[in-house]
PDB file of N, CA and C in Angstrom:
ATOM      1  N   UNK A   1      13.165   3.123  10.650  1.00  0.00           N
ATOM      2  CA  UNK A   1      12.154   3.325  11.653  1.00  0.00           C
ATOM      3  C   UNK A   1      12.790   3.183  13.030  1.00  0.00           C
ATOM      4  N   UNK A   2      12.636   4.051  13.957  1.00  0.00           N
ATOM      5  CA  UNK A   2      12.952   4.220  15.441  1.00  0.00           C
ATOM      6  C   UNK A   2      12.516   3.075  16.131  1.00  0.00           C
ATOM      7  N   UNK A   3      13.301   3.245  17.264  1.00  0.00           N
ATOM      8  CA  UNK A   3      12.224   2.212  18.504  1.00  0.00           C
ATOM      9  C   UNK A   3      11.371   3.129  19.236  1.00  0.00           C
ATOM     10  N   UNK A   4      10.207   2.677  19.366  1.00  0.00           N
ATOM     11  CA  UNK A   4       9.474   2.993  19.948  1.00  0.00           C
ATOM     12  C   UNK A   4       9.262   2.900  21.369  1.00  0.00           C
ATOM     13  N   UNK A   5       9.507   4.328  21.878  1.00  0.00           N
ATOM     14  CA  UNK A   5       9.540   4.332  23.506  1.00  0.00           C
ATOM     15  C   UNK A   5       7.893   4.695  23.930  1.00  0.00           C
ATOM     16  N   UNK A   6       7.269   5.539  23.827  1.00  0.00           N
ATOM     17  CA  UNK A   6       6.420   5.759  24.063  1.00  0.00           C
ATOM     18  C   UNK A   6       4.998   5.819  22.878  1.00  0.00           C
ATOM     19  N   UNK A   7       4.065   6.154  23.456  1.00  0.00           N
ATOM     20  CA  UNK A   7       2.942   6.381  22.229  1.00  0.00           C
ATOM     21  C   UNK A   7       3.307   7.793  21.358  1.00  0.00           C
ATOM     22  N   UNK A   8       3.756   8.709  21.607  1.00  0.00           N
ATOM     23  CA  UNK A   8       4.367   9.534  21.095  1.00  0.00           C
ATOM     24  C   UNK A   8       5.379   9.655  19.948  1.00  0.00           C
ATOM     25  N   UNK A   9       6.069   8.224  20.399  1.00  0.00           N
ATOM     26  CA  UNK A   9       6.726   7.572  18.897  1.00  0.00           C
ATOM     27  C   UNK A   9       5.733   6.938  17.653  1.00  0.00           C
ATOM     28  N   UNK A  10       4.402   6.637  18.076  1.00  0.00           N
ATOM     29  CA  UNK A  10       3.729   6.318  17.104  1.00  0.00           C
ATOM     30  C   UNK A  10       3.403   7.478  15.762  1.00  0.00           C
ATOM     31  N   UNK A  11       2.904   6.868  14.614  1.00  0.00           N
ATOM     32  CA  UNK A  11       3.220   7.275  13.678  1.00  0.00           C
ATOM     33  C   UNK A  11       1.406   7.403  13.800  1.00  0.00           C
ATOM     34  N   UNK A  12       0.591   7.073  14.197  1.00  0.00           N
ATOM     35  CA  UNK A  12      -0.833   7.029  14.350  1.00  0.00           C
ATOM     36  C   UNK A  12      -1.299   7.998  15.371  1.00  0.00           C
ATOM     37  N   UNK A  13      -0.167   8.461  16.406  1.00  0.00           N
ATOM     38  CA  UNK A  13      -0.314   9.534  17.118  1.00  0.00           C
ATOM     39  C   UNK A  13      -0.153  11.016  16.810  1.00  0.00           C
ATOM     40  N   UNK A  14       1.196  10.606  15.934  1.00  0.00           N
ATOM     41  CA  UNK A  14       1.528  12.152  15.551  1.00  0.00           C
ATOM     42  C   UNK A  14       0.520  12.668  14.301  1.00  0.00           C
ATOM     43  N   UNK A  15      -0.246  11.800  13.558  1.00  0.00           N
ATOM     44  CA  UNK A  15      -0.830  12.420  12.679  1.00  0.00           C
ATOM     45  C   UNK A  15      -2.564  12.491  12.669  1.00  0.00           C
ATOM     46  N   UNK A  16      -2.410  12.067  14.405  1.00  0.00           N
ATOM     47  CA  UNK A  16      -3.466  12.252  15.250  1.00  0.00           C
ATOM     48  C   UNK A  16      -3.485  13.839  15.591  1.00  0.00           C
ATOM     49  N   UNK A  17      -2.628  14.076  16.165  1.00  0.00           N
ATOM     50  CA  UNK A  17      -1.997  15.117  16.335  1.00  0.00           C
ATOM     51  C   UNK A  17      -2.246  16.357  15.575  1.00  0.00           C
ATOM     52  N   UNK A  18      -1.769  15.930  14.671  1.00  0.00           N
ATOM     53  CA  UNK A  18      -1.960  16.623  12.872  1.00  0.00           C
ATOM     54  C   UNK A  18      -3.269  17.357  12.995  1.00  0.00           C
ATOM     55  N   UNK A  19      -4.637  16.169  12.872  1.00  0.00           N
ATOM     56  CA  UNK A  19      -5.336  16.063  12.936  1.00  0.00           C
ATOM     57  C   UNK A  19      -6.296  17.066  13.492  1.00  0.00           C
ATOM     58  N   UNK A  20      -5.715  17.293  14.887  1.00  0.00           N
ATOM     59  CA  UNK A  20      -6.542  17.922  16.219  1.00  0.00           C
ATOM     60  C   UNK A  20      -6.189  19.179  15.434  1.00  0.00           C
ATOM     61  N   UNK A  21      -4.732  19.732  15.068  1.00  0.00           N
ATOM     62  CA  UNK A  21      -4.526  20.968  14.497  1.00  0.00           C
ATOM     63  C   UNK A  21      -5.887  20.925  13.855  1.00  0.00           C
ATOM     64  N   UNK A  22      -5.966  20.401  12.728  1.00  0.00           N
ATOM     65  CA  UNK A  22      -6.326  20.945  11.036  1.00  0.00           C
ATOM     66  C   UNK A  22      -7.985  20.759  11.950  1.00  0.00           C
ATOM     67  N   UNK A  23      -8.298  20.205  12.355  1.00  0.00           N
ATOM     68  CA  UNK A  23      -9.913  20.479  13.209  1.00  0.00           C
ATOM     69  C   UNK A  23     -10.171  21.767  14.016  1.00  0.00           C
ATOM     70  N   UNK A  24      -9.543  21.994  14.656  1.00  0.00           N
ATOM     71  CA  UNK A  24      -9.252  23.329  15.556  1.00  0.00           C
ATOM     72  C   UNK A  24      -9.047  24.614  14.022  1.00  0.00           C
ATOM     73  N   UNK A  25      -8.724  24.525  13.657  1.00  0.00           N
ATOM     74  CA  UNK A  25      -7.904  25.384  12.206  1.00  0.00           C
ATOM     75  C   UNK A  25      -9.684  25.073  11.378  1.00  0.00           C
ATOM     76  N   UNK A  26     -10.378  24.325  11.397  1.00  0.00           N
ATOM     77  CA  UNK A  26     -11.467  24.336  10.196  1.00  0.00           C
ATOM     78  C   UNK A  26     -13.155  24.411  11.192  1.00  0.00           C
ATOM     79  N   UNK A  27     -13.295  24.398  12.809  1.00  0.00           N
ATOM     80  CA  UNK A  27     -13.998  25.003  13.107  1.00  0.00           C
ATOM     81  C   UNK A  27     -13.970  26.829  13.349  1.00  0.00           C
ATOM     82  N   UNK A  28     -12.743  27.285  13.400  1.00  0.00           N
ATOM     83  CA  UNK A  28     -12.982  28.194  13.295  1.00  0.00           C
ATOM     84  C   UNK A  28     -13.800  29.247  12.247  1.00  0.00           C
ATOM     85  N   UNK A  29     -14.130  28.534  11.244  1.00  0.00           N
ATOM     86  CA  UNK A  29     -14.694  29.026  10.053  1.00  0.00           C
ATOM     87  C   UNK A  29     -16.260  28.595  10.154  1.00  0.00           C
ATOM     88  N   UNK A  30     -16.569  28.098  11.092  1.00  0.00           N
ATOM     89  CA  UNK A  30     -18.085  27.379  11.149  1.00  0.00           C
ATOM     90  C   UNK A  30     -18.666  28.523  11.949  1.00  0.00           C
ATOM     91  N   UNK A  31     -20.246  28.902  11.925  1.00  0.00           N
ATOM     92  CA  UNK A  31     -20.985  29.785  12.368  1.00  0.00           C
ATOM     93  C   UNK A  31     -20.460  29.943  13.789  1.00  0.00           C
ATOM     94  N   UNK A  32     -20.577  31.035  14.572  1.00  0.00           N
ATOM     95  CA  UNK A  32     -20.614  31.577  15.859  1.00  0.00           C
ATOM     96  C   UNK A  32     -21.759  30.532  16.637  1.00  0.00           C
ATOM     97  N   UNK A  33     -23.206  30.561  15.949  1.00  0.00           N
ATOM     98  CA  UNK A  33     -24.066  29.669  17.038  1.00  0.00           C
ATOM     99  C   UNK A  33     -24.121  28.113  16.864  1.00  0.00           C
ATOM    100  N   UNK A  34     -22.826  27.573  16.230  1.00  0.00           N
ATOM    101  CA  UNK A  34     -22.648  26.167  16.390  1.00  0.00           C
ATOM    102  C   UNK A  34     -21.351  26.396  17.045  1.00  0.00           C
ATOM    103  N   UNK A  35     -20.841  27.527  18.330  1.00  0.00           N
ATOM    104  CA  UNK A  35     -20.173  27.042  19.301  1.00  0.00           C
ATOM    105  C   UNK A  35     -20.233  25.718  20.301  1.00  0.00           C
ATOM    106  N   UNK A  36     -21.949  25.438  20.319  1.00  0.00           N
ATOM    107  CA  UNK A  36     -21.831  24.760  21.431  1.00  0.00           C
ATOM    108  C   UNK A  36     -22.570  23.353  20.859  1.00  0.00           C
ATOM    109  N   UNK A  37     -22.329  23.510  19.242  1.00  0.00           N
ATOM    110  CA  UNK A  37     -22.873  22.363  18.409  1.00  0.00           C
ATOM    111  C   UNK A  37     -21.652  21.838  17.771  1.00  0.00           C
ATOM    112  N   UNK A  38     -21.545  21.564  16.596  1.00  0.00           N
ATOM    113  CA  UNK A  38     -20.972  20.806  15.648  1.00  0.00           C
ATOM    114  C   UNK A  38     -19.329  21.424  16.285  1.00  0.00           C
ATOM    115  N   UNK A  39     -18.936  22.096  16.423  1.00  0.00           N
ATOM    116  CA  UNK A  39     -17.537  23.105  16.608  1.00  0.00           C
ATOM    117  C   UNK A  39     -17.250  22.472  18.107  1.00  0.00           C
ATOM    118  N   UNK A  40     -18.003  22.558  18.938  1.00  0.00           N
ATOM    119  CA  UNK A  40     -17.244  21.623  20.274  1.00  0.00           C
ATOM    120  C   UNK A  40     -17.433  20.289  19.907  1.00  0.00           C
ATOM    121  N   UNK A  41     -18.420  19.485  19.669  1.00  0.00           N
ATOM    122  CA  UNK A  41     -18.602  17.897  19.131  1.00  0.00           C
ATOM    123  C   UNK A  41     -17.201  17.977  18.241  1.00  0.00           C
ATOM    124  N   UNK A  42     -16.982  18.581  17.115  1.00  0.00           N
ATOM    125  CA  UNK A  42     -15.979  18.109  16.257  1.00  0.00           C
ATOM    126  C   UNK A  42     -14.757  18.327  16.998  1.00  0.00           C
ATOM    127  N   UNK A  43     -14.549  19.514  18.334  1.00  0.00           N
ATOM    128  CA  UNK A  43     -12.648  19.304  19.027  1.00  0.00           C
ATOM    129  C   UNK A  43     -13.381  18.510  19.569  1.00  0.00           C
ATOM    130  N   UNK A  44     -14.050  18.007  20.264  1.00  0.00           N
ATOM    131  CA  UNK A  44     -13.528  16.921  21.400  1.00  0.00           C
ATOM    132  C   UNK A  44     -13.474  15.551  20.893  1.00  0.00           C
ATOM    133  N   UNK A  45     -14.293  15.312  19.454  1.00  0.00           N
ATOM    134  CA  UNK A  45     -13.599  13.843  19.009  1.00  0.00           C
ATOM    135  C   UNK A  45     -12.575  13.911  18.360  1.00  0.00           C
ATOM    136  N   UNK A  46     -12.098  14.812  17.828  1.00  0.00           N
ATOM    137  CA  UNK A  46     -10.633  15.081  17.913  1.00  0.00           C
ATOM    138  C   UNK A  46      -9.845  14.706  18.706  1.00  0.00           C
ATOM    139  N   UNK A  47      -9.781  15.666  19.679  1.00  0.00           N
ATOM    140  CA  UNK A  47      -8.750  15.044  20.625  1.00  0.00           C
ATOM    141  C   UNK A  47      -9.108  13.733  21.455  1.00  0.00           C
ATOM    142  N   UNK A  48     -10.441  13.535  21.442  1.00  0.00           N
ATOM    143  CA  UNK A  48     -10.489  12.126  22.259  1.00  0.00           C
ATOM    144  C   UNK A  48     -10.036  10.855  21.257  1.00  0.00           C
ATOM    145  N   UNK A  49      -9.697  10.790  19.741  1.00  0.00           N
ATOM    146  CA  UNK A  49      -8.986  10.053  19.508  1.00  0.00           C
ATOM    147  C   UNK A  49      -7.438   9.976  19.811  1.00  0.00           C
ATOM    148  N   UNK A  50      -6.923  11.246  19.779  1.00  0.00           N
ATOM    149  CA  UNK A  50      -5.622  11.136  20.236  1.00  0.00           C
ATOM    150  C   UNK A  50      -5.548  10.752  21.849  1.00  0.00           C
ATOM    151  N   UNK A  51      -6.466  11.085  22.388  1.00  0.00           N
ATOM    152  CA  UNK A  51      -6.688  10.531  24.189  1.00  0.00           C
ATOM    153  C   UNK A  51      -6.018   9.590  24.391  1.00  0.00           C
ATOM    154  N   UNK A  52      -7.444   8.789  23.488  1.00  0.00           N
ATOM    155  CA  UNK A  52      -7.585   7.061  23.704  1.00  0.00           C
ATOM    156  C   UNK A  52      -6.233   6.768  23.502  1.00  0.00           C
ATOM    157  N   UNK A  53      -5.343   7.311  22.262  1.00  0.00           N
ATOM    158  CA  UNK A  53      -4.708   6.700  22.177  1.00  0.00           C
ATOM    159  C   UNK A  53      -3.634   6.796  23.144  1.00  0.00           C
ATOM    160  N   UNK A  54      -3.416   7.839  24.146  1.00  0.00           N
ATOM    161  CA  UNK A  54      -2.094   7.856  24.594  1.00  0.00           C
ATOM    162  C   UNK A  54      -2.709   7.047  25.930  1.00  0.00           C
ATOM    163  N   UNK A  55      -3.961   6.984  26.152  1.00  0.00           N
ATOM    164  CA  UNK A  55      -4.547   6.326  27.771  1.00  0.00           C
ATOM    165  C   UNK A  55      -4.370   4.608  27.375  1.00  0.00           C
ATOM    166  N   UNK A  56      -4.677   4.372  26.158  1.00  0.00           N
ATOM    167  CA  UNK A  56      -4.516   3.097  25.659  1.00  0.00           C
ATOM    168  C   UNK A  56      -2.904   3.021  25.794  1.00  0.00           C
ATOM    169  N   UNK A  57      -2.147   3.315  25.790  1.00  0.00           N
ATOM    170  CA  UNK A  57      -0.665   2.810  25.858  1.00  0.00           C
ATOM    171  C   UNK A  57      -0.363   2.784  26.916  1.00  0.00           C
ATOM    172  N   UNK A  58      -0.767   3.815  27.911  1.00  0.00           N
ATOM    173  CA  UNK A  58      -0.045   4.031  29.519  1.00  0.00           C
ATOM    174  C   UNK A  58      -0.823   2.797  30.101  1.00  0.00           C
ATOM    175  N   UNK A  59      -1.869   2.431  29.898  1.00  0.00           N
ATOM    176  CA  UNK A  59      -2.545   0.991  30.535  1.00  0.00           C
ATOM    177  C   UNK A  59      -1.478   0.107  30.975  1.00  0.00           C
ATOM    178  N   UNK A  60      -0.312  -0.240  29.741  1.00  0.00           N
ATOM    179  CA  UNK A  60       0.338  -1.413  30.005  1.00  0.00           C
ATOM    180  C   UNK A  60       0.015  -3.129  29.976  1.00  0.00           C
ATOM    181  N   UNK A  61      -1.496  -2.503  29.447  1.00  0.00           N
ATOM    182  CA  UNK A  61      -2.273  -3.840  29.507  1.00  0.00           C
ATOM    183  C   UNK A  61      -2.962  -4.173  28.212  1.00  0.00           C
ATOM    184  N   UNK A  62      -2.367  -5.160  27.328  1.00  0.00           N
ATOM    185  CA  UNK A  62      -3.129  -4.911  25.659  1.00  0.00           C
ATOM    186  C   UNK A  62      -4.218  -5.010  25.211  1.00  0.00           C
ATOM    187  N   UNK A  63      -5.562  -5.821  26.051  1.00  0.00           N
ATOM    188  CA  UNK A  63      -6.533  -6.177  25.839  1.00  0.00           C
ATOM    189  C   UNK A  63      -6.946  -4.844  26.196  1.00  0.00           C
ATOM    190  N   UNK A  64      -6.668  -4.198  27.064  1.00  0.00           N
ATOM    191  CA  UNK A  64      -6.949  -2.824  27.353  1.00  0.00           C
ATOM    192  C   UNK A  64      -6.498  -1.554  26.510  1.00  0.00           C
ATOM    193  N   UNK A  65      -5.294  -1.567  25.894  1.00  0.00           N
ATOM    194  CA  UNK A  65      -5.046  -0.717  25.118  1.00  0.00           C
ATOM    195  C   UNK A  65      -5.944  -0.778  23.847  1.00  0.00           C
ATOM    196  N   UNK A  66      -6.153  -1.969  23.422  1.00  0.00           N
ATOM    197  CA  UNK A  66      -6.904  -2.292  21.996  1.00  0.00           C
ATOM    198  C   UNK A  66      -8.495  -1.642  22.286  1.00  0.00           C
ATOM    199  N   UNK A  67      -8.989  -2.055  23.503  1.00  0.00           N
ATOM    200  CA  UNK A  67      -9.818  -1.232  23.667  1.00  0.00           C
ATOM    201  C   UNK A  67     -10.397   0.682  24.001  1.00  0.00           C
ATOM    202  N   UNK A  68      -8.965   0.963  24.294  1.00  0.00           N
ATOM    203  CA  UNK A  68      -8.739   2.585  23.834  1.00  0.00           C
ATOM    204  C   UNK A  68      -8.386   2.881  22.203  1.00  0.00           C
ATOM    205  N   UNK A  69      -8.291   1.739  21.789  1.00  0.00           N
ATOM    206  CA  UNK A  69      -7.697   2.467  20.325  1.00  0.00           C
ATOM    207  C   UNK A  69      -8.932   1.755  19.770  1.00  0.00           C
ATOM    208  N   UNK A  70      -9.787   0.791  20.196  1.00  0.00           N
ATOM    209  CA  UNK A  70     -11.300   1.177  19.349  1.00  0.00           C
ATOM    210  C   UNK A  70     -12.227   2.373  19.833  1.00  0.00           C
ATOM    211  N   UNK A  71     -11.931   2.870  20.727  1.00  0.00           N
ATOM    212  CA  UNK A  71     -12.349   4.013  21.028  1.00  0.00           C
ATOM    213  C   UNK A  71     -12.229   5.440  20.171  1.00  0.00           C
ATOM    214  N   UNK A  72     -10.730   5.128  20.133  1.00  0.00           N
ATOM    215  CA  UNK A  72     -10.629   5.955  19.153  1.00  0.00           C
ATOM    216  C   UNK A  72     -10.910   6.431  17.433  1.00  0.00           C
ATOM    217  N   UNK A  73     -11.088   4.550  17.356  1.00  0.00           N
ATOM    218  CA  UNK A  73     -11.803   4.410  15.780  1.00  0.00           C
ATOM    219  C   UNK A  73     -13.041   5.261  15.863  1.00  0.00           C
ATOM    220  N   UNK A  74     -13.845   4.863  17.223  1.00  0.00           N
ATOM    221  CA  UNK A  74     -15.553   5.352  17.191  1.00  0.00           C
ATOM    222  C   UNK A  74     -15.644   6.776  17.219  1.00  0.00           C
ATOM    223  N   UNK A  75     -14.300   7.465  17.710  1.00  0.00           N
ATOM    224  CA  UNK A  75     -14.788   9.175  17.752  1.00  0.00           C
ATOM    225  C   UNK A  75     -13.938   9.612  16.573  1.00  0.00           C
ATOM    226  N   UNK A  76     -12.853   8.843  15.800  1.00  0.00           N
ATOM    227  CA  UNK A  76     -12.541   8.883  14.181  1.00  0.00           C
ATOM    228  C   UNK A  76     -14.139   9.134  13.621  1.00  0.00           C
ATOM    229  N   UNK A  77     -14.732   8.210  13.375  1.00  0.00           N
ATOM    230  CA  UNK A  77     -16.119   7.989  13.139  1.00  0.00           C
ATOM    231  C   UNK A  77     -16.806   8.809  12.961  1.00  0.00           C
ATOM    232  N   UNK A  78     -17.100   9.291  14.667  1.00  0.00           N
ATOM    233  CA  UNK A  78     -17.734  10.081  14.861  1.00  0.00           C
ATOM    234  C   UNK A  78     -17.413  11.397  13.566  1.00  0.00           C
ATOM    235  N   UNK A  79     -15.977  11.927  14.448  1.00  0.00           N
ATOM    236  CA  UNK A  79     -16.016  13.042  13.330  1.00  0.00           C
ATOM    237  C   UNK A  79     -16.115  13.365  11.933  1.00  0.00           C
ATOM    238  N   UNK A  80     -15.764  11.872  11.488  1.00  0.00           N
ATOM    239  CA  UNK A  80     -15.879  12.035   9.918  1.00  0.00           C
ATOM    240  C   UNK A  80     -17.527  12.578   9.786  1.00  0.00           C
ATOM    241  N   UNK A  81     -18.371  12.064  10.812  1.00  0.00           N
ATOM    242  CA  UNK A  81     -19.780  12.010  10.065  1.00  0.00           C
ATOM    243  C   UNK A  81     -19.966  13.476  10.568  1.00  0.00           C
ATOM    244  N   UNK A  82     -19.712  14.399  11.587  1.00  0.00           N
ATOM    245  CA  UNK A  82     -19.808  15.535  12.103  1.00  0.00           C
ATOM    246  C   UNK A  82     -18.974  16.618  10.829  1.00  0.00           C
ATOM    247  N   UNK A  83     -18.474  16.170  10.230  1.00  0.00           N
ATOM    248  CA  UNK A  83     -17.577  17.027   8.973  1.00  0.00           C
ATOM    249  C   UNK A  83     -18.725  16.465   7.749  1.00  0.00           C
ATOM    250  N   UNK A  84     -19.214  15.545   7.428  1.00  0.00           N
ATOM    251  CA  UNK A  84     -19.896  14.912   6.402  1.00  0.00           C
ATOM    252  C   UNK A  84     -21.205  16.234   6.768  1.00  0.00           C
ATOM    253  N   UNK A  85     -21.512  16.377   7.615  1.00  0.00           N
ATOM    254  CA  UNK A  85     -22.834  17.256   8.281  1.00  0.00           C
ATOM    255  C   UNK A  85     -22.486  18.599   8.315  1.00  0.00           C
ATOM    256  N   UNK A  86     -21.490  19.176   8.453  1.00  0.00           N
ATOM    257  CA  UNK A  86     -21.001  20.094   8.146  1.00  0.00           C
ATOM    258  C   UNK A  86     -20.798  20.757   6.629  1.00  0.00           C
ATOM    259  N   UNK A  87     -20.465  19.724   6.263  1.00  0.00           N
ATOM    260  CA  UNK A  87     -20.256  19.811   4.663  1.00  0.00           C
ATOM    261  C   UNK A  87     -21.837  19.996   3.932  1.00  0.00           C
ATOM    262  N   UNK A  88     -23.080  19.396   4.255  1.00  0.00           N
ATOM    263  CA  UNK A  88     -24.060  18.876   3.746  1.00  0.00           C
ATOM    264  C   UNK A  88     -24.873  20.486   4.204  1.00  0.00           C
ATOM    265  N   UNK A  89     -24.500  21.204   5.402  1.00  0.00           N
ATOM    266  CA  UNK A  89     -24.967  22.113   5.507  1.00  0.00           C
ATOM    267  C   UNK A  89     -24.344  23.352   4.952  1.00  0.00           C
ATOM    268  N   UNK A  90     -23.385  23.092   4.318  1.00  0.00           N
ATOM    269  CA  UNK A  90     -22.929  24.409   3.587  1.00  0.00           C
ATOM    270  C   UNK A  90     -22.048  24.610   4.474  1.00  0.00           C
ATOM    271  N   UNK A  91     -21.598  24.490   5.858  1.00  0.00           N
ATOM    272  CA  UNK A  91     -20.317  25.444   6.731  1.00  0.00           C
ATOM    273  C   UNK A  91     -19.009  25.311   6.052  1.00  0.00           C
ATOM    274  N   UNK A  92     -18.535  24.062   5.706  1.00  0.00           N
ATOM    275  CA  UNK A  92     -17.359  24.002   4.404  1.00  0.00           C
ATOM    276  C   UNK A  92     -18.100  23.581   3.526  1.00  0.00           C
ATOM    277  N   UNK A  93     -16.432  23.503   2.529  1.00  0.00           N
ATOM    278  CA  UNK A  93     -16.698  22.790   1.826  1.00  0.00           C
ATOM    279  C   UNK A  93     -16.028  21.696   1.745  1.00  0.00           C
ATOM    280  N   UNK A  94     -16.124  20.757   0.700  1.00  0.00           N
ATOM    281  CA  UNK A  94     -15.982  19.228   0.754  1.00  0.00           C
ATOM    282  C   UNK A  94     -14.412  19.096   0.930  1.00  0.00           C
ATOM    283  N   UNK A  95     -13.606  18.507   1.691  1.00  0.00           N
ATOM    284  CA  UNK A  95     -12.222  18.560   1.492  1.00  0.00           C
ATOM    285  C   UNK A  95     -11.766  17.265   1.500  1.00  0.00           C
ATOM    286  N   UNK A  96     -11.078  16.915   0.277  1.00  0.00           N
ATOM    287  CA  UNK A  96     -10.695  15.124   0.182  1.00  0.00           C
ATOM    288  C   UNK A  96      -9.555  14.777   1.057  1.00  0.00           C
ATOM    289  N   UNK A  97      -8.363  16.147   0.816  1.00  0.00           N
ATOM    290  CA  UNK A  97      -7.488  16.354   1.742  1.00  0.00           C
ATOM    291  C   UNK A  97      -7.903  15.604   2.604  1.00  0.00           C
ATOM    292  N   UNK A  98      -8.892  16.244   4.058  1.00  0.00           N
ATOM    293  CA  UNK A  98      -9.036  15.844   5.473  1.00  0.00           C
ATOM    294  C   UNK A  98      -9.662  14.626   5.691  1.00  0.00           C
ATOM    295  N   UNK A  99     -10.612  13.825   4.561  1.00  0.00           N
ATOM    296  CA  UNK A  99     -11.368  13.075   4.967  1.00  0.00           C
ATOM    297  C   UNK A  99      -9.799  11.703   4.081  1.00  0.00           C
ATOM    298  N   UNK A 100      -9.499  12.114   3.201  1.00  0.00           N
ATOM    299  CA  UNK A 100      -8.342  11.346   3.286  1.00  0.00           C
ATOM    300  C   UNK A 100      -7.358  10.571   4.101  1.00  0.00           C
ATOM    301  N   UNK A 101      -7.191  11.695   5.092  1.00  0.00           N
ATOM    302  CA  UNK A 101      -6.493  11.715   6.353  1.00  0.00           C
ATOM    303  C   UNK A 101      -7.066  10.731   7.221  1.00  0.00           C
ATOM    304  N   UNK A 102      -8.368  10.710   7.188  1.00  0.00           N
ATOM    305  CA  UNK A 102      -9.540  10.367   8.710  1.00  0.00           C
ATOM    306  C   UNK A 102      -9.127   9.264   8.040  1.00  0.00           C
ATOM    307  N   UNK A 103      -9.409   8.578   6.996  1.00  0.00           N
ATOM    308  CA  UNK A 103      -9.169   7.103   6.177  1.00  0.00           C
ATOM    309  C   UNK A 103      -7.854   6.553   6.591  1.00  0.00           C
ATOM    310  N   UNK A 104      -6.586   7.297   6.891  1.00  0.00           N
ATOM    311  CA  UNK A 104      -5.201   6.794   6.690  1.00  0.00           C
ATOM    312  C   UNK A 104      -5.369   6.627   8.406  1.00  0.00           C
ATOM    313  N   UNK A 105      -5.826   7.371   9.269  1.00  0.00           N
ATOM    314  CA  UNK A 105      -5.779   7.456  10.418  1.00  0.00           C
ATOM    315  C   UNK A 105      -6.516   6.397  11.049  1.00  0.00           C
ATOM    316  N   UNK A 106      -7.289   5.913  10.019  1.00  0.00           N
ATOM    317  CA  UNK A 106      -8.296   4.806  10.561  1.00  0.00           C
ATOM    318  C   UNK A 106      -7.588   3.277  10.084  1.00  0.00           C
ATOM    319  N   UNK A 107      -6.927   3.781   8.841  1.00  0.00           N
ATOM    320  CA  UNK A 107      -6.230   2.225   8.648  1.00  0.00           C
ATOM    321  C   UNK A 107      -4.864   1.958   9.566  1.00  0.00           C
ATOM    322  N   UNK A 108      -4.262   3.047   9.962  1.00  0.00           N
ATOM    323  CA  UNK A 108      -3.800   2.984  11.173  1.00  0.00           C
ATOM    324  C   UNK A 108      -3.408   2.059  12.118  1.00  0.00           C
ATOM    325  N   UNK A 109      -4.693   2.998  12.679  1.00  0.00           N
ATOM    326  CA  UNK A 109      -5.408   2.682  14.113  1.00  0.00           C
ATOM    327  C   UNK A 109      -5.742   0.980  13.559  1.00  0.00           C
ATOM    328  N   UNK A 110      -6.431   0.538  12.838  1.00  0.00           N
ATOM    329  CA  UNK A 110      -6.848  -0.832  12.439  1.00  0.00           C
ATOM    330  C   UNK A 110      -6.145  -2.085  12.514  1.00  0.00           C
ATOM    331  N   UNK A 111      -4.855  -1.061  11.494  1.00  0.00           N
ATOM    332  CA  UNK A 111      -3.391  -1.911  11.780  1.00  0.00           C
ATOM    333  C   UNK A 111      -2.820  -2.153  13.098  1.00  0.00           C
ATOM    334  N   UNK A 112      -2.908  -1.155  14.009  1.00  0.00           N
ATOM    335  CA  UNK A 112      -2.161  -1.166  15.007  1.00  0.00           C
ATOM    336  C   UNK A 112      -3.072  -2.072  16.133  1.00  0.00           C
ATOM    337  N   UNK A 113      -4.602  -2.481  15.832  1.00  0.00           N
ATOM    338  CA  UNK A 113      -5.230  -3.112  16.524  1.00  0.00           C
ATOM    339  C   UNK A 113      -5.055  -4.771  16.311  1.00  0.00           C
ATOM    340  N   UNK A 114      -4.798  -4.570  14.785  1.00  0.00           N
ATOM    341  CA  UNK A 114      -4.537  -6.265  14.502  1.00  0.00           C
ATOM    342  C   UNK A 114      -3.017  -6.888  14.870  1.00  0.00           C
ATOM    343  N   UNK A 115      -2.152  -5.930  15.088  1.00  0.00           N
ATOM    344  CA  UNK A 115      -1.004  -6.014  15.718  1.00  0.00           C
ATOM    345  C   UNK A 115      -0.540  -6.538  16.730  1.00  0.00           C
ATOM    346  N   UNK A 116      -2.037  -5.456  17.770  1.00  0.00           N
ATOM    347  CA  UNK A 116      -1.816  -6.000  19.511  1.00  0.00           C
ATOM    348  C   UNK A 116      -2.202  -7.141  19.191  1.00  0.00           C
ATOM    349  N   UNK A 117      -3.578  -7.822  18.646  1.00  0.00           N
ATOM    350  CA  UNK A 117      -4.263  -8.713  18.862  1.00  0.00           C
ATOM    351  C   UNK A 117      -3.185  -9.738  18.636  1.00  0.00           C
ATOM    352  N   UNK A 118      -2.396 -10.368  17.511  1.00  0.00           N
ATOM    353  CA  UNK A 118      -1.523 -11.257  17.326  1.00  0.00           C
ATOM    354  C   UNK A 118      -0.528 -11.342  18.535  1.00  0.00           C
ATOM    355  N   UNK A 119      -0.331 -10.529  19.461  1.00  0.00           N
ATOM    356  CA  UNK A 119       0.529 -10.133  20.582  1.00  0.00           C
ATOM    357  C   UNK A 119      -0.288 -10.954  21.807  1.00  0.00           C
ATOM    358  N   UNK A 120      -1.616 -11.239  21.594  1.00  0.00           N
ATOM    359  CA  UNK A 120      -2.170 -12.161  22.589  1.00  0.00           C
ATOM    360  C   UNK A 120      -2.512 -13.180  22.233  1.00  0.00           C
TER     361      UNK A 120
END
């Protein structure tokens, strides 16, 4: 394992990252008139978990970073339940793959919160 220079070295970022792809890649398949429904709600908690996380590191401040990376748990969250609703309406279908992912991304993020916390 590397040293970690930036949030970019994180291993919770890059498959944040991942993430924003395979979301961007699975609204495109959702109706035309949930442009401005479920298909923008699902990119922007997308990328606002990867946000948090890179605004949570540039802080420099840990009580503050921990609080961008629960941020990012809540729009994790979010999207799982915006894909759960998606799914329930027929636009996909069920994929263990992605919601797999949201799980690993969340134990993560969890880990990396109980981390800072021992750090204060």
């Amino acid at each position: 394992m590397g040293e970690i220079k930036s949030h970019k070295d994180l291993e919770v970022y890059k498959q944040s990252l991942d993430l924003v792809e395979e979301v961007y890649k699975l609204t495109k398949r959702l109706p035309g008139e949930e442009k401005f429904g479920l298909i923008s709600q699902m990119r922007r908690a997308a990328v606002s978990i990867i946000s948090n996380i890179a605004e949570g590191a540039a802080r420099k401040n840990t009580k503050e970073y921990i609080q961008f990376l629960y941020m990012s748990l809540g729009s994790l969250s979010e999207l799982e339940t915006q894909i759960e609703v998606s799914i329930r309406l027929k636009f996909i279908e069920s994929n263990t793959e992605l919601i797999n992912k949201l799980h690993h991304i969340n134990s993560m993020l969890t880990g990396l919160i109980a981390s800072l916390k021992r750090k204060l």
